[in-house]
C-alpha atoms as a PDB file:
ATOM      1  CA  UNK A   1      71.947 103.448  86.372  1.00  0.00           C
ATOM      2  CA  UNK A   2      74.102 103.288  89.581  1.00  0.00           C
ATOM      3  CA  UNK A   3      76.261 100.979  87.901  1.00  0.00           C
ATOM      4  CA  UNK A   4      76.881 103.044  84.886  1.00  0.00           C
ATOM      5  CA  UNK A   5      78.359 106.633  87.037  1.00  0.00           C
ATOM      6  CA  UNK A   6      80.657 104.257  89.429  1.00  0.00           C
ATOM      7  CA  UNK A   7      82.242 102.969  86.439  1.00  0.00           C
ATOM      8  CA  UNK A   8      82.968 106.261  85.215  1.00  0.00           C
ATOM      9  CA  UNK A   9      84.325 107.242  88.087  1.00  0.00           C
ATOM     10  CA  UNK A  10      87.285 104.621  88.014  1.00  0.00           C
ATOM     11  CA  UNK A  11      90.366 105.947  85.953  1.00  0.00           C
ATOM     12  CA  UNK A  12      91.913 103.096  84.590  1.00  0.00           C
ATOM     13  CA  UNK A  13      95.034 105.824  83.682  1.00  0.00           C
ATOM     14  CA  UNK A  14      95.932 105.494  87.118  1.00  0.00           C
ATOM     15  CA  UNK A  15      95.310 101.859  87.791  1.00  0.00           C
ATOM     16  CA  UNK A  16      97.499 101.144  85.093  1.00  0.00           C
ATOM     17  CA  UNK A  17     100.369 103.490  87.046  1.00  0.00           C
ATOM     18  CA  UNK A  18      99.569 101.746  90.064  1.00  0.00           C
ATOM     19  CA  UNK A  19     100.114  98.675  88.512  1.00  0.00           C
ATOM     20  CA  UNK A  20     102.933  99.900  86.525  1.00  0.00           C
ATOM     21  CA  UNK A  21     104.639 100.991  90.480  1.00  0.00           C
ATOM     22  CA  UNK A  22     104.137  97.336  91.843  1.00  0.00           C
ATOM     23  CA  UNK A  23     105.202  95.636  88.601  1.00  0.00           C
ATOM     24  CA  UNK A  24     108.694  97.460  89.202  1.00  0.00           C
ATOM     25  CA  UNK A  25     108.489  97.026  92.791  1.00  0.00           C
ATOM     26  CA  UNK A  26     108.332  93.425  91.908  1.00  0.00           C
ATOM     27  CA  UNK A  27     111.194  93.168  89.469  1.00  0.00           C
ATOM     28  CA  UNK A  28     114.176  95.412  91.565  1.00  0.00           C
ATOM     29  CA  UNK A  29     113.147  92.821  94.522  1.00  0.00           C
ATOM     30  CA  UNK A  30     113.357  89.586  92.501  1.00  0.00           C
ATOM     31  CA  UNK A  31     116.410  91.053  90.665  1.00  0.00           C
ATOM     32  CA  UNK A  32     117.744  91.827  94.036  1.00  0.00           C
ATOM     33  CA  UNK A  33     116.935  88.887  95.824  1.00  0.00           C
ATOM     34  CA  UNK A  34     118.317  86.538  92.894  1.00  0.00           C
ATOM     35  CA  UNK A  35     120.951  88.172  91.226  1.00  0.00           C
ATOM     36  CA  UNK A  36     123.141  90.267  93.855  1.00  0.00           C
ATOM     37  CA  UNK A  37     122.430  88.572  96.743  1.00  0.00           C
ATOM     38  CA  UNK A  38     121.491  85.127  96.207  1.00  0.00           C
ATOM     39  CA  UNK A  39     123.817  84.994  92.830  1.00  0.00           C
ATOM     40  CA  UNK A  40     126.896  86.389  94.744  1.00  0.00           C
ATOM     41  CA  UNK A  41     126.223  84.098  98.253  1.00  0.00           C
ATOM     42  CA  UNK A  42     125.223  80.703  96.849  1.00  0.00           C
ATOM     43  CA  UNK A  43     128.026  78.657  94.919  1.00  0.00           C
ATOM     44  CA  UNK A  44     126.402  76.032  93.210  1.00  0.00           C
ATOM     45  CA  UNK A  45     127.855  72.352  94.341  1.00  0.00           C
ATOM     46  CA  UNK A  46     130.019  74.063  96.623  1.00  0.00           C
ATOM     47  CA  UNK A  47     129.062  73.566 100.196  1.00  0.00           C
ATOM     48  CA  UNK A  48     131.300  74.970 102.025  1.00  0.00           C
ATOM     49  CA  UNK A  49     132.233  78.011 100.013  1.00  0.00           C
ATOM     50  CA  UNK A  50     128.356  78.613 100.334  1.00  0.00           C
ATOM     51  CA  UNK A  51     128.377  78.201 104.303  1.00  0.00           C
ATOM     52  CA  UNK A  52     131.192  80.930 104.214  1.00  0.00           C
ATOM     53  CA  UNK A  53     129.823  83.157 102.640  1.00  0.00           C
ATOM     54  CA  UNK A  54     126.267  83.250 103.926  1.00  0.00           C
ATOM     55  CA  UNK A  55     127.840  83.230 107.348  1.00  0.00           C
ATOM     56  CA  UNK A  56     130.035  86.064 106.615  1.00  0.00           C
ATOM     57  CA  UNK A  57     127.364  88.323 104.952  1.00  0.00           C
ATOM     58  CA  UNK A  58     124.315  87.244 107.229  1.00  0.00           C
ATOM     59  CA  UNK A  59     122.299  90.699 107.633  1.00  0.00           C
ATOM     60  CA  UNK A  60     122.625  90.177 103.544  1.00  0.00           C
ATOM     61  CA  UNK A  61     121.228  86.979 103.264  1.00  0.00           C
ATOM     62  CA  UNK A  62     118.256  88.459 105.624  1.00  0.00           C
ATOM     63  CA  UNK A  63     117.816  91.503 103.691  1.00  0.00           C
ATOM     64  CA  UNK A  64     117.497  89.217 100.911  1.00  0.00           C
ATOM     65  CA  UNK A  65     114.831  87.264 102.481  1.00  0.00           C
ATOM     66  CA  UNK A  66     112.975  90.519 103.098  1.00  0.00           C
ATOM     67  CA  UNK A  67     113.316  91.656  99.452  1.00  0.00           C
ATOM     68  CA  UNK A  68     111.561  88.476  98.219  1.00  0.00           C
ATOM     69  CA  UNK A  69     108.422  89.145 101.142  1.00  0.00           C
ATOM     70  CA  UNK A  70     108.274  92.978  99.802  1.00  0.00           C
ATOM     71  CA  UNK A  71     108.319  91.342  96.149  1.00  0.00           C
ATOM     72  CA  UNK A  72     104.980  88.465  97.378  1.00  0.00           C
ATOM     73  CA  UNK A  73     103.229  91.474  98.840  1.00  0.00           C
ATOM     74  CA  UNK A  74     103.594  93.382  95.582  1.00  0.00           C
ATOM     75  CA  UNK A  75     102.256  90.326  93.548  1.00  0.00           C
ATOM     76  CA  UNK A  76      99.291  89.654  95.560  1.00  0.00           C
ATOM     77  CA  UNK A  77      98.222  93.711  95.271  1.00  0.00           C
ATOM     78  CA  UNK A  78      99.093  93.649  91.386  1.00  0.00           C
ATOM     79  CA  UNK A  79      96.946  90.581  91.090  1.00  0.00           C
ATOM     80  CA  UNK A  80      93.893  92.741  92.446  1.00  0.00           C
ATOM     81  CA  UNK A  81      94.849  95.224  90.397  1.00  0.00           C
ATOM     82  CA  UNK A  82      95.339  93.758  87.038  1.00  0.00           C
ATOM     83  CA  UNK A  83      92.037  91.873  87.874  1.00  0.00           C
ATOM     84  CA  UNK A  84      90.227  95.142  87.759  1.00  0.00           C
ATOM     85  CA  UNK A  85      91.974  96.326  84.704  1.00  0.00           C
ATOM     86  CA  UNK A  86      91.662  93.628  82.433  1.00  0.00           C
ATOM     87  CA  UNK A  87      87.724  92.382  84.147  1.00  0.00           C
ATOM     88  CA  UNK A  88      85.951  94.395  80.964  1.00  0.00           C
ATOM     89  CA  UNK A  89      87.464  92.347  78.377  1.00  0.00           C
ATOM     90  CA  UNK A  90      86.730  89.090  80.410  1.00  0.00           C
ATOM     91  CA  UNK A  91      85.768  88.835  84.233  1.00  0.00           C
ATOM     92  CA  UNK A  92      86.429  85.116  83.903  1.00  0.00           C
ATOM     93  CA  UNK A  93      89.834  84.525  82.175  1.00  0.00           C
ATOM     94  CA  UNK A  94      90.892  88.234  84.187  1.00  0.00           C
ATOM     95  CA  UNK A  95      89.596  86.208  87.441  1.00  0.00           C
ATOM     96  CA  UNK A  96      91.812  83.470  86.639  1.00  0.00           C
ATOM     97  CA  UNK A  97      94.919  85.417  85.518  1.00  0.00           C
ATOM     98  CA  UNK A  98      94.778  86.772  89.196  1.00  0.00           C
ATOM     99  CA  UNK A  99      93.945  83.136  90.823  1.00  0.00           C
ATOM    100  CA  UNK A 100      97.574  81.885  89.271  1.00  0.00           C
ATOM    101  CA  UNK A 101      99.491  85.103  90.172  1.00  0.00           C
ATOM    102  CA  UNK A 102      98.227  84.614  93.394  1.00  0.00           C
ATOM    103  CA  UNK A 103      99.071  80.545  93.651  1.00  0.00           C
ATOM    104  CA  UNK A 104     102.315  81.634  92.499  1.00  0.00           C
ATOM    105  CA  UNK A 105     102.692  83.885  95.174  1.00  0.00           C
ATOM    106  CA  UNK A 106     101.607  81.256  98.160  1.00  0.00           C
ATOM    107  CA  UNK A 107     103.443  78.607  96.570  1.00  0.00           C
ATOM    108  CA  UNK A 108     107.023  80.517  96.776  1.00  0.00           C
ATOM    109  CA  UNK A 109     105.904  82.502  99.782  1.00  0.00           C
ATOM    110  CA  UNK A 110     105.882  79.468 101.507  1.00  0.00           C
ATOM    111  CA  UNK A 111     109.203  78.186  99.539  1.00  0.00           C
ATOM    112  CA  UNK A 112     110.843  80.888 101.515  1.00  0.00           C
ATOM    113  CA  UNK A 113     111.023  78.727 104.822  1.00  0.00           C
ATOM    114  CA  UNK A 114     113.440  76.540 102.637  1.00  0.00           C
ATOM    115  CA  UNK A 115     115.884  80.382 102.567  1.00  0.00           C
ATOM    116  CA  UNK A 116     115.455  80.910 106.136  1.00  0.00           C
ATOM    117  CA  UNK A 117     115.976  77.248 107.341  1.00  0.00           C
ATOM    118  CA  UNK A 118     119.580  77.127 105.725  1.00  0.00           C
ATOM    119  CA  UNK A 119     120.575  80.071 107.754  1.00  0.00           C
ATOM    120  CA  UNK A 120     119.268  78.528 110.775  1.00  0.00           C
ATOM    121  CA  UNK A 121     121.004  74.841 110.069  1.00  0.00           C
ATOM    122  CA  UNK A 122     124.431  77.164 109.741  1.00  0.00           C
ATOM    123  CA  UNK A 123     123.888  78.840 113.075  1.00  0.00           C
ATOM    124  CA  UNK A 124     124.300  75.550 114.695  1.00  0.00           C
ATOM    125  CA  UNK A 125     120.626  75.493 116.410  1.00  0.00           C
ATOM    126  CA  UNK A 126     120.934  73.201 119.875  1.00  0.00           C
ATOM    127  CA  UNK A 127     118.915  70.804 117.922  1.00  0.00           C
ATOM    128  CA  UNK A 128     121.393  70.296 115.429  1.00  0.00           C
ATOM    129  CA  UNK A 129     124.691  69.862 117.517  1.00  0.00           C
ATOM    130  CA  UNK A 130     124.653  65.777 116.436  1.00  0.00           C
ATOM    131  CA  UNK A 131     125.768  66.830 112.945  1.00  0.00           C
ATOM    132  CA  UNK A 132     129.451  68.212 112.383  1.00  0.00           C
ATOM    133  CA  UNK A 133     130.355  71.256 110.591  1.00  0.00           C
ATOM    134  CA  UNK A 134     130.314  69.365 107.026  1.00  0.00           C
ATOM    135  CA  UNK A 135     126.993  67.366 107.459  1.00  0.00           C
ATOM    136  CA  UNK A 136     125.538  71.521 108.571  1.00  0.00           C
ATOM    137  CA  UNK A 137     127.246  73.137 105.415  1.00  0.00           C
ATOM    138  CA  UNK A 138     125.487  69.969 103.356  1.00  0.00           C
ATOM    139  CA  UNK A 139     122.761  70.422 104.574  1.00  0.00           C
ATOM    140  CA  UNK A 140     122.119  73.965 104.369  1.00  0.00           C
ATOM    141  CA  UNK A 141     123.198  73.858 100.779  1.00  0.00           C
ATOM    142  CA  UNK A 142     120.555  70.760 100.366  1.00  0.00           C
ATOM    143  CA  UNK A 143     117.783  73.309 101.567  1.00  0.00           C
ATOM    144  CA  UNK A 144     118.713  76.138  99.195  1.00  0.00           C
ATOM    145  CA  UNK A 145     118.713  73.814  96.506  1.00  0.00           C
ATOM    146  CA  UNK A 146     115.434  73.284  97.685  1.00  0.00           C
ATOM    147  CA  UNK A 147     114.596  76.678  97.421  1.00  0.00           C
ATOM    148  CA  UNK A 148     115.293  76.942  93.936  1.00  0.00           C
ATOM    149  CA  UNK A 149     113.176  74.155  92.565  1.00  0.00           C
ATOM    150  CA  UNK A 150     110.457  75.304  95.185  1.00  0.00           C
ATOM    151  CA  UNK A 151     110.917  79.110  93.058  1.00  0.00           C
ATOM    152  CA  UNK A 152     110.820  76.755  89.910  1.00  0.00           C
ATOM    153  CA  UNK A 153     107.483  75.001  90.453  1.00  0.00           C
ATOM    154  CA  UNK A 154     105.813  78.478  91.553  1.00  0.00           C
ATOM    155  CA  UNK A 155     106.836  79.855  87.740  1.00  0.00           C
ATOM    156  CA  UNK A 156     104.644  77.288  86.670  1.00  0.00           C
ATOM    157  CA  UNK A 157     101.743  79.176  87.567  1.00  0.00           C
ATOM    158  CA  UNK A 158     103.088  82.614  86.899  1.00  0.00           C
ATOM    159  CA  UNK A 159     103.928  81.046  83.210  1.00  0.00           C
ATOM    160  CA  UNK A 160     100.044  80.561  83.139  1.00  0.00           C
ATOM    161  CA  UNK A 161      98.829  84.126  84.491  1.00  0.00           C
ATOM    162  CA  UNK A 162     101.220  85.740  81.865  1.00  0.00           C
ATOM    163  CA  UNK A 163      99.521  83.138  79.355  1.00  0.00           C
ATOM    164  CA  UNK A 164      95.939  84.346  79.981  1.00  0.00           C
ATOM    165  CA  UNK A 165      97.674  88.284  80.793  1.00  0.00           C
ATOM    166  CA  UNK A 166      98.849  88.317  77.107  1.00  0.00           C
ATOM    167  CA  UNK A 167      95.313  86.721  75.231  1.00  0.00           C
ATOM    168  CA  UNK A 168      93.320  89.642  77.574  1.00  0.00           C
ATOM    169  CA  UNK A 169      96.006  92.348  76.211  1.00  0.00           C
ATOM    170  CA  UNK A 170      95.509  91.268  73.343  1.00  0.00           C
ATOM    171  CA  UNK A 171      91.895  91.158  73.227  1.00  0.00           C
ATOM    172  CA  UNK A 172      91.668  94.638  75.360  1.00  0.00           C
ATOM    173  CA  UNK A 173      91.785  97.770  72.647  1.00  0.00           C
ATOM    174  CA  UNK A 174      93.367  99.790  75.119  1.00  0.00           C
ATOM    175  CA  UNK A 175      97.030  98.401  75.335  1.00  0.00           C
ATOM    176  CA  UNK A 176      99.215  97.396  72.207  1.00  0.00           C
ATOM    177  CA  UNK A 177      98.889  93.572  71.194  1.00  0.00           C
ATOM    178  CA  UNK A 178     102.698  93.133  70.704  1.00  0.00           C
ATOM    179  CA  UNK A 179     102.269  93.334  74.610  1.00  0.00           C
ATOM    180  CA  UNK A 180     100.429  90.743  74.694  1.00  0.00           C
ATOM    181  CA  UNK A 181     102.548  88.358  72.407  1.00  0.00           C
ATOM    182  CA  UNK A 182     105.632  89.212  74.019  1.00  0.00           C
ATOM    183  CA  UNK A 183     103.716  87.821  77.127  1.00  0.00           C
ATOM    184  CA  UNK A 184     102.323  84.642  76.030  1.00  0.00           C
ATOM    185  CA  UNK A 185     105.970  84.400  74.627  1.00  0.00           C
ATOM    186  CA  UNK A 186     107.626  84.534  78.118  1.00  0.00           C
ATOM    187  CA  UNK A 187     104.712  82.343  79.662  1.00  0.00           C
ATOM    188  CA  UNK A 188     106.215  79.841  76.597  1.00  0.00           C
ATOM    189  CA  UNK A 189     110.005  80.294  78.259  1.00  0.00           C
ATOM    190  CA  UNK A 190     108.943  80.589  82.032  1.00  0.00           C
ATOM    191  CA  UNK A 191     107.244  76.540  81.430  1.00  0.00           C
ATOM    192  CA  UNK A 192     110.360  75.436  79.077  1.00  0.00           C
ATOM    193  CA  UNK A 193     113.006  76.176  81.377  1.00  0.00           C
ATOM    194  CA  UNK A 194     111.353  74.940  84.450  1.00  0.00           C
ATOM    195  CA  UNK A 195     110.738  71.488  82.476  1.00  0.00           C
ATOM    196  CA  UNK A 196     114.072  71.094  81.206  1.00  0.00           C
ATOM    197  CA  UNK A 197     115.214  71.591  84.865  1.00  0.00           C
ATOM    198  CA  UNK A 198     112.600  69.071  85.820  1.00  0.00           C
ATOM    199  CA  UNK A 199     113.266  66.718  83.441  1.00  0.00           C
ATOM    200  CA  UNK A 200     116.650  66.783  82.003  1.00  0.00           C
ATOM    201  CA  UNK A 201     119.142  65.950  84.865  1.00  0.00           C
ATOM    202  CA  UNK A 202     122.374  68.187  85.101  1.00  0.00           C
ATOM    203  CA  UNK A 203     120.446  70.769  83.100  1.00  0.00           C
ATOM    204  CA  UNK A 204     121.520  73.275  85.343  1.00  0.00           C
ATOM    205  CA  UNK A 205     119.961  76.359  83.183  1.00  0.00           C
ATOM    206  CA  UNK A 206     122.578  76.236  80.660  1.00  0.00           C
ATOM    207  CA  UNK A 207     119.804  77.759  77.724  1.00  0.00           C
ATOM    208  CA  UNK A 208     118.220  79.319  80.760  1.00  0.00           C
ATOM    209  CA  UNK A 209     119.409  83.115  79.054  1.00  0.00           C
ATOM    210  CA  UNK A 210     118.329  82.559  75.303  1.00  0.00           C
ATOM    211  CA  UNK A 211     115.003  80.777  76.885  1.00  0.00           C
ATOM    212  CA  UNK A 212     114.232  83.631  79.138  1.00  0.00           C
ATOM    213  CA  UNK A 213     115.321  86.064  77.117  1.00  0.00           C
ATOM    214  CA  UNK A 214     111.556  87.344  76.135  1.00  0.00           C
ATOM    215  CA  UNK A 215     110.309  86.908  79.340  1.00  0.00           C
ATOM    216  CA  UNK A 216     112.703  89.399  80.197  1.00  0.00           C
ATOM    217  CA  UNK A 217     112.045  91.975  77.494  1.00  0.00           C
ATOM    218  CA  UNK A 218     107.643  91.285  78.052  1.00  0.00           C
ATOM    219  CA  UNK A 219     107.950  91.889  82.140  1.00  0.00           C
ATOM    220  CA  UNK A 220     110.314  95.466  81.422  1.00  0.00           C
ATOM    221  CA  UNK A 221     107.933  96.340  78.408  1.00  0.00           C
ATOM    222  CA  UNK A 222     104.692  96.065  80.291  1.00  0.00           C
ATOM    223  CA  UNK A 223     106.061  97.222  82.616  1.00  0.00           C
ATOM    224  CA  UNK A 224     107.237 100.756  81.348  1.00  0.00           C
ATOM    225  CA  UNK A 225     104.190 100.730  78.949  1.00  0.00           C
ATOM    226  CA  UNK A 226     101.907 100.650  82.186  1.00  0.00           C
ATOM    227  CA  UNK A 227     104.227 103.289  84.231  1.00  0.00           C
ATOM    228  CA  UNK A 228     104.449 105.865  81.166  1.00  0.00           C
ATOM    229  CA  UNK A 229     101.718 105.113  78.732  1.00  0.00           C
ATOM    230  CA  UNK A 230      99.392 103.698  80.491  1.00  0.00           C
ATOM    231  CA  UNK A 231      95.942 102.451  78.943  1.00  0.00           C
ATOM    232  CA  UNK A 232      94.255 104.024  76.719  1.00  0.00           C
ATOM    233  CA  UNK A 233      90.934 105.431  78.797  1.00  0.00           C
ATOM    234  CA  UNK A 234      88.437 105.957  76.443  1.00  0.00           C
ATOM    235  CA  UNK A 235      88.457 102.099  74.727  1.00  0.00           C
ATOM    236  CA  UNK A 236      88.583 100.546  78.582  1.00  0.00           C
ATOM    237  CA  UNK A 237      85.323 102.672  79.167  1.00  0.00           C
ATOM    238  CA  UNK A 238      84.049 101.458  75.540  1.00  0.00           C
ATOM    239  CA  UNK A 239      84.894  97.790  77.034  1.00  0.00           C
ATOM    240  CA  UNK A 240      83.515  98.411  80.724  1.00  0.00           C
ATOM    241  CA  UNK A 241      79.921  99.958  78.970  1.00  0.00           C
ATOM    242  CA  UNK A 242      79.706  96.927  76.055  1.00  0.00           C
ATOM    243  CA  UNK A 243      76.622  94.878  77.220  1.00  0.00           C
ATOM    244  CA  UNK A 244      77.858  91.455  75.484  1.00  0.00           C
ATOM    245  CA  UNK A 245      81.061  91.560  78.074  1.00  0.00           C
ATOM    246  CA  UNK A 246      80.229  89.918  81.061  1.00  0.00           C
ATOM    247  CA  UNK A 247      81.770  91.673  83.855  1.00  0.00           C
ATOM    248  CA  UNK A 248      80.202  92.957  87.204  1.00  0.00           C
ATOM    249  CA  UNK A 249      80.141  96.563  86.643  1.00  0.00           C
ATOM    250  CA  UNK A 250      79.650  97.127  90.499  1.00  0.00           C
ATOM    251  CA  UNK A 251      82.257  95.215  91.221  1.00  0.00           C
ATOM    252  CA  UNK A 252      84.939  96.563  89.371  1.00  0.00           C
ATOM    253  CA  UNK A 253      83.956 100.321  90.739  1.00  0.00           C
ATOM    254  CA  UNK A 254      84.107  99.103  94.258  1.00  0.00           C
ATOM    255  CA  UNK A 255      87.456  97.418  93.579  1.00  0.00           C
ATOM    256  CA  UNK A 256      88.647 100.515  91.600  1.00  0.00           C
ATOM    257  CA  UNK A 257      87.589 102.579  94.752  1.00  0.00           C
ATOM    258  CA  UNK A 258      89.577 100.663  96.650  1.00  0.00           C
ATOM    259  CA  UNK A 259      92.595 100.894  94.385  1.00  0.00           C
END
């Protein structure tokens, strides 16, 4: 009977929020990171132009850096947290929604050396003084490019937590299923633009917009849906209490606790 007044005691209301809080966290630092700073630095194909401009906006380029570790630390406390929310419809498939957010998250965590290392190679290191100005510039370039299809690989994975994310929204009673179409929909463009860059040589993300385009509109939906609607409290208890759900009441209180 323990079991039955701790999960009572979790408000799912304002796990949602929380969730809603790091989702947004998450999306102004990748928009950040990507768009404004990595999008006005990096000049695709153009070496030197790229070496200029990273050199001449350096606390920038680090700021950036520190945007995208702000933005992992966000994902890896919004893969707890969904885990918890969504663990009454299915402990399993919510278990392994939060194991891909979470590869996702070491995977371009550790993609990240590939940012810092090109700012290193154009600040002329004393183990780099063999290679002239050009060879740097290439090379630095050569590791961002890295970068990139290191961030590429990683939305693999997040293309399969928003695939399982969208069937448990779906499934859940207590958030609306278009949320969870609209997420299995960007899981769809997340995997078809990271193939064609994979397989189609000089693809360079020219349908990269219309591809993305739902992925955009599921992240900002759930988002907002989570930050000002929230879930709806009384069907996630309904879930949490049904005995043919298997889910470790216990440990969804003591994680809620925590939250």
């Amino acid at each position: 009977m323990t079991t039955t007044t701790n999960r009572h005691d979790l408000d799912p209301r304002r796990l949602a929020r929380i969730a809603g809080v790091l989702y947004l966290v998450i999306i102004a630092c990748g928009l950040f990171s990507e768009l404004f700073v990595r999008g006005s630095l990096v000049v695709p194909g153009d070496a030197a132009a790229t070496a200029a401009n990273i050199l001449a906006a350096d606390t920038l380029f680090r700021i950036g850096v520190v945007s995208d570790l702000v933005m992992f630390l966000a994902d890896v406390a919004i893969a707890v947290a969904l885990y918890v929310l969504f663990a009454p419809v299915s402990r399993t498939l919510s278990a392994t929604a939060a194991a891909f957010r979470l590869t996702q998250t070491a995977v371009i965590g550790i993609n990240l050396l590939h940012q810092f290392a090109a700012l290193l190679v154009l600040r002329n290191g004393g183990a780099l003084t063999a290679f002239d100005p050009d060879q740097l510039d290439g090379l630095a370039l050569l590791l961002l490019e890295l970068h990139r299809y290191g961030y590429l690989l990683g939305l693999v994975f997040f293309a399969g937590n928003l695939l399982v994310i969208g069937y448990l929204v779906y499934r859940s009673g207590f958030l609306p299923r278009t949320l969870g179409v609209l997420s299995v929909l960007a899981a769809a463009g997340y995997l078809t633009d990271t193939l064609m860059f994979l397989l189609l040589p000089g693809y360079e993300g020219a349908a990269s917009n219309v591809v993305l385009a739902p992925a955009f509109v599921a992240e900002i939906g759930f988002c907002a849906w989570l930050l000002i609607k929230g879930v709806d409290a009384a069907a996630w208890h309904r879930a949490a209490a049904d005995p043919t759900r298997a889910i470790d009441h216990a440990a969804v209180a003591h994680a809620g606790a925590a939250a």
